[in-house]
C-alpha atoms as a PDB file:
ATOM      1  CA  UNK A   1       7.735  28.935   8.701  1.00  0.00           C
ATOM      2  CA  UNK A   2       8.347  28.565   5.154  1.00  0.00           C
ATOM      3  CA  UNK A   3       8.559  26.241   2.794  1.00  0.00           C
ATOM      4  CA  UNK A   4      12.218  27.351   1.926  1.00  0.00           C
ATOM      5  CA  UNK A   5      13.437  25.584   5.170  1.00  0.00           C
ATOM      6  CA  UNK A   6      11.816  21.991   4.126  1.00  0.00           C
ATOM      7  CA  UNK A   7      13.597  19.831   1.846  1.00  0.00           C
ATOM      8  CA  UNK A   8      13.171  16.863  -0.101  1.00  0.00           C
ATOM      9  CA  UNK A   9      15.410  13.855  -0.587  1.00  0.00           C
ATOM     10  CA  UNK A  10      15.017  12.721  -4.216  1.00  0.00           C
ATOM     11  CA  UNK A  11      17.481  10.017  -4.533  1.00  0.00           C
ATOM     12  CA  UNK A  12      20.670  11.178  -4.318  1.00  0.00           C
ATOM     13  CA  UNK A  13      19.634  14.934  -4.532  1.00  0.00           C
ATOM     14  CA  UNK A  14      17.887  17.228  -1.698  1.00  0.00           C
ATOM     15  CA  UNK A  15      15.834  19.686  -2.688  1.00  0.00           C
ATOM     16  CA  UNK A  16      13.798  22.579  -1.491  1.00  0.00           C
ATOM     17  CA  UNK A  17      10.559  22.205  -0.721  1.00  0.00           C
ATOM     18  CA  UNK A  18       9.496  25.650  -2.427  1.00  0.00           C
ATOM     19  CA  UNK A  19      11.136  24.581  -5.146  1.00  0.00           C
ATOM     20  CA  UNK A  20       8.855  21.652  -6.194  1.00  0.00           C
ATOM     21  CA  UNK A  21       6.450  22.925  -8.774  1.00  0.00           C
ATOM     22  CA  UNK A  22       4.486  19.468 -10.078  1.00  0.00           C
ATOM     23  CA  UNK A  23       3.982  16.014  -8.796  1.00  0.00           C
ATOM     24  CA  UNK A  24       2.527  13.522 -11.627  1.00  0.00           C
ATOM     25  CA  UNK A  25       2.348   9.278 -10.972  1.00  0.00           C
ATOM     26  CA  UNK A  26       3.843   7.701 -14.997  1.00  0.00           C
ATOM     27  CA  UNK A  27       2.536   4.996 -16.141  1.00  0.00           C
ATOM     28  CA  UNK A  28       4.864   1.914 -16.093  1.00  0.00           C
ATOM     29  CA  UNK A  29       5.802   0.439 -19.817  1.00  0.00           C
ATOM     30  CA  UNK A  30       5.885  -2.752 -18.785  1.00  0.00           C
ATOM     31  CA  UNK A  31       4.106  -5.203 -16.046  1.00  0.00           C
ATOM     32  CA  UNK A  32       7.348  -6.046 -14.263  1.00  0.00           C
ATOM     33  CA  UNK A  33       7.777  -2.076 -13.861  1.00  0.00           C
ATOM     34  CA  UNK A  34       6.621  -0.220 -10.956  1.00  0.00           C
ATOM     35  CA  UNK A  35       4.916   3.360 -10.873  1.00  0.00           C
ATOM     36  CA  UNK A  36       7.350   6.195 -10.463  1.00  0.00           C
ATOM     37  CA  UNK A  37       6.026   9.556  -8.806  1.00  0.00           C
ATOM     38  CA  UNK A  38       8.024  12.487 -10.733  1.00  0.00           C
ATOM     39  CA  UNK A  39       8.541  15.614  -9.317  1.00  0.00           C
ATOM     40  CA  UNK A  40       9.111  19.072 -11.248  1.00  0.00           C
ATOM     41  CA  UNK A  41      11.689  21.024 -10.046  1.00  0.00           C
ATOM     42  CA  UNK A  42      12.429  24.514 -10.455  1.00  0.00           C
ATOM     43  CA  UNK A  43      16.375  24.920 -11.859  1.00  0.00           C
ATOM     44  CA  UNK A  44      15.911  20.995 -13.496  1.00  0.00           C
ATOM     45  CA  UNK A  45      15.041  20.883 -17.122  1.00  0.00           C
ATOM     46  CA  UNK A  46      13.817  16.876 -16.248  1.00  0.00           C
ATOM     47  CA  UNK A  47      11.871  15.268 -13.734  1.00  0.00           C
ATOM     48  CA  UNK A  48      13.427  13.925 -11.208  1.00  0.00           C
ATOM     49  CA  UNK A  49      12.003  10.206 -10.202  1.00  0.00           C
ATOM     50  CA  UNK A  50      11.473   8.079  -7.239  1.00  0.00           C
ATOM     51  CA  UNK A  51      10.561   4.730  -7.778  1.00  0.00           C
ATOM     52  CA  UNK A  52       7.360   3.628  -6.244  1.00  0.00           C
ATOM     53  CA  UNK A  53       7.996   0.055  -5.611  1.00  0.00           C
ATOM     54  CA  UNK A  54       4.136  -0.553  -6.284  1.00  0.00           C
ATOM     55  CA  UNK A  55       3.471  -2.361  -9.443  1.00  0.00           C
ATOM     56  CA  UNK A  56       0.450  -2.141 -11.989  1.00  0.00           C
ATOM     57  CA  UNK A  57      -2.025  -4.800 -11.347  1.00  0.00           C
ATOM     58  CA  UNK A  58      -4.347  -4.387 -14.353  1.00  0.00           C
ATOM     59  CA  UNK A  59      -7.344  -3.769 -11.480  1.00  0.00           C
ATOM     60  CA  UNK A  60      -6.019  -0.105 -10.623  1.00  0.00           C
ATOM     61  CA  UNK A  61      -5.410  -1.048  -7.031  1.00  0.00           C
ATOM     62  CA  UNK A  62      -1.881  -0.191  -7.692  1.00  0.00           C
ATOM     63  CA  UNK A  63      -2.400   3.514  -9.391  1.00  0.00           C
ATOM     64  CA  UNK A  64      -4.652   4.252  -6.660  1.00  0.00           C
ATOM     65  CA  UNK A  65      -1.994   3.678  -4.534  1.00  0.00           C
ATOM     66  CA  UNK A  66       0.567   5.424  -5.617  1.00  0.00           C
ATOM     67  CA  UNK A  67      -2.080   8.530  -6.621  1.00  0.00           C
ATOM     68  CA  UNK A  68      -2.263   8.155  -2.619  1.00  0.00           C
ATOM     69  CA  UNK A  69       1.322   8.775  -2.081  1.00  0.00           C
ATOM     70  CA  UNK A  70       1.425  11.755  -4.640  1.00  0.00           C
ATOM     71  CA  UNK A  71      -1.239  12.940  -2.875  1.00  0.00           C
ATOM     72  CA  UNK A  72       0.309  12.204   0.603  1.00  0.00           C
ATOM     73  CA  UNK A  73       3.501  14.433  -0.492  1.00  0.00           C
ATOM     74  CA  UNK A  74       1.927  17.648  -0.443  1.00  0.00           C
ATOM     75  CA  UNK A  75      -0.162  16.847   2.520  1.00  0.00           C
ATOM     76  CA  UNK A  76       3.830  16.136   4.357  1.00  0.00           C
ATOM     77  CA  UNK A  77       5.097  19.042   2.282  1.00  0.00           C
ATOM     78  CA  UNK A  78       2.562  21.619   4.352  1.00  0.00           C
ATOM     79  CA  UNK A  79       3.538  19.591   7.738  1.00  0.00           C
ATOM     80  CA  UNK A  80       6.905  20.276   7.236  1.00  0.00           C
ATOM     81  CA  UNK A  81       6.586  23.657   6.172  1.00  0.00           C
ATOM     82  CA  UNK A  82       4.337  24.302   9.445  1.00  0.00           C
ATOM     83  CA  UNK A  83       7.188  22.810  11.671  1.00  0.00           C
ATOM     84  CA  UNK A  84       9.056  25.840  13.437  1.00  0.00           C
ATOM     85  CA  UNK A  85      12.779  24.019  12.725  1.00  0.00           C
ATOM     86  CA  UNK A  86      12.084  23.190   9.122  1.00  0.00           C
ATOM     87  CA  UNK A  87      11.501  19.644   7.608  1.00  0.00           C
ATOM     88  CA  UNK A  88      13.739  16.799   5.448  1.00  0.00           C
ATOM     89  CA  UNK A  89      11.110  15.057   4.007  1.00  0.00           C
ATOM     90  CA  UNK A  90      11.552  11.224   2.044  1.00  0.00           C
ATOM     91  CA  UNK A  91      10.224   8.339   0.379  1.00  0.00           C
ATOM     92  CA  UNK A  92      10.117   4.789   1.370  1.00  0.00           C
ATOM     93  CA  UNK A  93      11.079   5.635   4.880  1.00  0.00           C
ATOM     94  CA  UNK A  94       8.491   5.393   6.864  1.00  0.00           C
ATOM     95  CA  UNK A  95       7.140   3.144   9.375  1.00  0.00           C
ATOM     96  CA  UNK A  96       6.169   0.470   6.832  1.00  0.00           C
ATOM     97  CA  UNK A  97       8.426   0.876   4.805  1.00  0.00           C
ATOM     98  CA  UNK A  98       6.724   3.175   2.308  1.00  0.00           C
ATOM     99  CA  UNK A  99       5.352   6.408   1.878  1.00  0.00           C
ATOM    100  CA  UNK A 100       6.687   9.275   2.974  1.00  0.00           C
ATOM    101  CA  UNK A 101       8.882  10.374   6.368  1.00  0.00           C
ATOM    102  CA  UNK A 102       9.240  14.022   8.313  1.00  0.00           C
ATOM    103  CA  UNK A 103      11.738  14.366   9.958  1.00  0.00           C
ATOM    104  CA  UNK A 104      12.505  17.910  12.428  1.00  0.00           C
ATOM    105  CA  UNK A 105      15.828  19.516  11.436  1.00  0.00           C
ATOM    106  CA  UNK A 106      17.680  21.100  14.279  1.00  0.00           C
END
């Protein structure tokens, strides 16, 4: 299987998985702001963004988690690339309401 037949829901765009060339966690501006993972596409000259919905807490709690779920996506990236009908893979689905979801095409 390969990663050609996984994609990726970044907000309102899908994307291939093989395709995806850098994940990187920004630092928010502002207190009331939360993290956003940004993920380097090949064929997009900017990042494209999904909000975390975790918020700095000035104790790093909050950048360690959303390290985690950077770290999670390429973990789900090589599930879904192992799956023998491909893979849609997103963010803030999952079973508590965050992280990431696989889902089986076909």
């Amino acid at each position: 299987m390969a990663k050609r037949d996984v994609w990726v829901r970044v907000g309102d765009e899908l994307v291939r998985g093989d395709t995806v060339v850098g994940v990187t966690v920004s630092d928010p501006h502002y207190h009331h702001e939360t993290f956003k993972i940004m993920l380097k596409v090949t064929g997009h000259r900017d990042h494209l963004w999904l909000d975390s919905g975790v918020r700095d807490d000035d104790q790093g709690a909050g950048r360690e988690q959303v390290n985690a779920f950077a770290d999670a996506f390429v973990d789900t990236l090589a599930r879904g690339a192992a799956m023998p009908s491909g893979a849609l893979i997103r963010f803030g689905s999952g079973e508590d309401g965050s992280g990431w979801a696989l889902s089986s095409l076909g």
